[in-house]
C-alpha atoms as a PDB file:
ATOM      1  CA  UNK A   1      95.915 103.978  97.048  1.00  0.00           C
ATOM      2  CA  UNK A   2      97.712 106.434  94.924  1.00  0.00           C
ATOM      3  CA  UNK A   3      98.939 105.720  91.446  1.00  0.00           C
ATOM      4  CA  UNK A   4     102.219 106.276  91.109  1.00  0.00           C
ATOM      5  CA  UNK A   5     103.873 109.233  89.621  1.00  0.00           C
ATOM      6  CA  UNK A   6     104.625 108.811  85.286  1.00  0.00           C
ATOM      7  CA  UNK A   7     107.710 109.703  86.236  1.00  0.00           C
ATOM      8  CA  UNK A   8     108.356 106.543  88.812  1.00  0.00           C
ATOM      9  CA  UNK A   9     107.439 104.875  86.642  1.00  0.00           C
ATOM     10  CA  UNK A  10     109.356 105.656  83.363  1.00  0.00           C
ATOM     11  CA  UNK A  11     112.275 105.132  85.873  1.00  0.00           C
ATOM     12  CA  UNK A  12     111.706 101.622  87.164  1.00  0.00           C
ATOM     13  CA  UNK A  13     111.093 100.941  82.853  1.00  0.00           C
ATOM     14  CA  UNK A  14     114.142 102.530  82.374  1.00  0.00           C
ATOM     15  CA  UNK A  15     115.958  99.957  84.883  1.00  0.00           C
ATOM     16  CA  UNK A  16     114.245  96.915  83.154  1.00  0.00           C
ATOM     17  CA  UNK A  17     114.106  98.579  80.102  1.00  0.00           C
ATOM     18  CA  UNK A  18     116.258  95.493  78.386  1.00  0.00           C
ATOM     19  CA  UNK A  19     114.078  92.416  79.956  1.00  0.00           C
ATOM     20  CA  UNK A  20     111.000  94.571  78.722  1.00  0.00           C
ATOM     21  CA  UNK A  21     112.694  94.713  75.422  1.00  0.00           C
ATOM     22  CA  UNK A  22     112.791  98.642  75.265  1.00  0.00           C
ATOM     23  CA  UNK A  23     115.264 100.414  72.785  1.00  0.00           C
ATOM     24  CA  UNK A  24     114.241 103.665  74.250  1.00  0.00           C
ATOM     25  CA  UNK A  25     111.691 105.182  76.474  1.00  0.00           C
ATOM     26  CA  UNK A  26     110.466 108.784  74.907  1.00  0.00           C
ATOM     27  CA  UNK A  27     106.541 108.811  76.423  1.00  0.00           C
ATOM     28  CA  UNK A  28     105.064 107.024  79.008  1.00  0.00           C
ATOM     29  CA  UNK A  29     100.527 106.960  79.743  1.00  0.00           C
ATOM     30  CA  UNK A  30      99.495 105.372  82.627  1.00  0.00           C
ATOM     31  CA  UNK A  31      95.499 104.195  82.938  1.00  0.00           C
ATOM     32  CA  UNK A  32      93.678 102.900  85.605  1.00  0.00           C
ATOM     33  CA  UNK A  33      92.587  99.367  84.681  1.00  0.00           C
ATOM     34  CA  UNK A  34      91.086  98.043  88.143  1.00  0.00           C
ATOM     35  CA  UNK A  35      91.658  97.554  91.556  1.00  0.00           C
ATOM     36  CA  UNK A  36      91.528  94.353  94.301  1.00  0.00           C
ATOM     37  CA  UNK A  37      91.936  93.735  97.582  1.00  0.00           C
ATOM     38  CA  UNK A  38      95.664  93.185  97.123  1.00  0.00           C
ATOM     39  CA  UNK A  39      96.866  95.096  93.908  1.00  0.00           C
ATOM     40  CA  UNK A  40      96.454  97.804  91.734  1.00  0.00           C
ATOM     41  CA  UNK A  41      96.774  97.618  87.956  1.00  0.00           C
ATOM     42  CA  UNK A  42      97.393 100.381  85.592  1.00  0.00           C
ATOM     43  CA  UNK A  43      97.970  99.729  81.641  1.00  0.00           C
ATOM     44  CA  UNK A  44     101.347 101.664  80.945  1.00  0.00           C
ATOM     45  CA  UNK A  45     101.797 102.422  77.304  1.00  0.00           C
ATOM     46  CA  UNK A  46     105.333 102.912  76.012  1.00  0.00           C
ATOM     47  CA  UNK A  47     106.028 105.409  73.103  1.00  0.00           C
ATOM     48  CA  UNK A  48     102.199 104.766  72.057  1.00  0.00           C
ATOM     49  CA  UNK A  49     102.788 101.185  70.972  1.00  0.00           C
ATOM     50  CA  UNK A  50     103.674  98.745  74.030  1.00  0.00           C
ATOM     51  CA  UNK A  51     101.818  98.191  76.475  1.00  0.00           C
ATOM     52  CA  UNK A  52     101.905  96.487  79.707  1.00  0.00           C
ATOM     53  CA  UNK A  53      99.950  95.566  82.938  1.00  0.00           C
ATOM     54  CA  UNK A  54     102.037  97.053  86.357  1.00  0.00           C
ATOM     55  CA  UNK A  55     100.440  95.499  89.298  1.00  0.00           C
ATOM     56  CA  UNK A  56     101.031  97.363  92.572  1.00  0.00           C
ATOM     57  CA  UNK A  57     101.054  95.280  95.568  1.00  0.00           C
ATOM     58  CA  UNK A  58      98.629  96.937  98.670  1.00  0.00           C
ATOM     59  CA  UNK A  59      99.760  94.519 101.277  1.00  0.00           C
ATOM     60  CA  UNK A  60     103.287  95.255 101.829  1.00  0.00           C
ATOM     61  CA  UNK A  61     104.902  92.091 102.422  1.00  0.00           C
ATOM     62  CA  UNK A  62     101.987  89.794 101.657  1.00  0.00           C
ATOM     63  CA  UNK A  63     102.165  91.207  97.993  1.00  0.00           C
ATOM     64  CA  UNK A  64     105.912  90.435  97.699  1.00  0.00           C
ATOM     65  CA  UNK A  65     105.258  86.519  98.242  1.00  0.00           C
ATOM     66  CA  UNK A  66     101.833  86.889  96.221  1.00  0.00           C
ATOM     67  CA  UNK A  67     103.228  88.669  93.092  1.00  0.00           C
ATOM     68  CA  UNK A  68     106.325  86.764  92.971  1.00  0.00           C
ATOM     69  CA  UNK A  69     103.872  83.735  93.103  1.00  0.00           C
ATOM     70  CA  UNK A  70     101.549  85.021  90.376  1.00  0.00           C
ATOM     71  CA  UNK A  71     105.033  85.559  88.331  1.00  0.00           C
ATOM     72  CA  UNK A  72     106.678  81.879  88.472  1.00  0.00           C
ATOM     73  CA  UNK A  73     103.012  80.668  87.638  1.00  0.00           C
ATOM     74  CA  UNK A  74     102.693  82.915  84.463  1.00  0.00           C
ATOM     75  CA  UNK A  75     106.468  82.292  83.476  1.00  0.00           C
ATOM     76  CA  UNK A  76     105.345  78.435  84.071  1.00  0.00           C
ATOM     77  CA  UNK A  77     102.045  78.815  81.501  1.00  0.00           C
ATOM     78  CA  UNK A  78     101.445  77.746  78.051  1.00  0.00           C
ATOM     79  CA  UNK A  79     102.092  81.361  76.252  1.00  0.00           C
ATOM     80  CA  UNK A  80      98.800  81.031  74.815  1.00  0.00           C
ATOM     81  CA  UNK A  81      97.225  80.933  78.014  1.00  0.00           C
ATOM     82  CA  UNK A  82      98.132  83.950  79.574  1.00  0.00           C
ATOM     83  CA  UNK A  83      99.723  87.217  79.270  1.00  0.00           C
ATOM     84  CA  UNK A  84     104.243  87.684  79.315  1.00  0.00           C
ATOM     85  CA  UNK A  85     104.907  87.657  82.982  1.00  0.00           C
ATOM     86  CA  UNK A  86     108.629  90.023  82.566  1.00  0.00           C
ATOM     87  CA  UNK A  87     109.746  90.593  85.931  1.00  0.00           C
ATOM     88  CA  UNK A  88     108.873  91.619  90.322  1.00  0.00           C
ATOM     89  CA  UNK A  89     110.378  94.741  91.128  1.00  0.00           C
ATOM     90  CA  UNK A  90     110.220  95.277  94.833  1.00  0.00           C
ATOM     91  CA  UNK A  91     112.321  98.834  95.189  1.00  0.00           C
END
């Protein structure tokens, strides 16, 4: 799988940029973090200081019902727990 483009992704940030709690979007890094038999996650940095994990679904529409899954169970878990689930982007 490729990793997408810095600039798709600054864009799909951009959309969400208010649920991610962005003022503005000036730099964007992405960095490989690992890879599974269903997604791909990269660590995107924003302007140097936030930083968030943007898993890439490999199975088409498996990974829609997987990730949006994963989501409602993070958005369900003790903050402590686990990381800010934000949002499923399927565009």
């Amino acid at each position: 799988m490729q990793i997408p483009s810095i600039e798709s992704v600054k864009s799909l940030f951009e959309v969400h940029r208010a649920v991610l709690n962005l003022a503005t979007i000036d730099e964007v890094k992405l960095t490989p973090i690992g890879q599974g038999e269903s997604n791909l996650n990269l660590l995107v940095t924003v302007n140097r200081s936030s930083e968030y994990n943007l898993r890439v679904g490999l199975r088409n529409v498996e990974s829609e019902r997987t990730l949006q899954v994963e989501l409602h169970a993070l958005q369900e878990a003790v903050p402590s727990i686990g990381p800010n689930a934000y949002l499923v982007d399927f565009s």
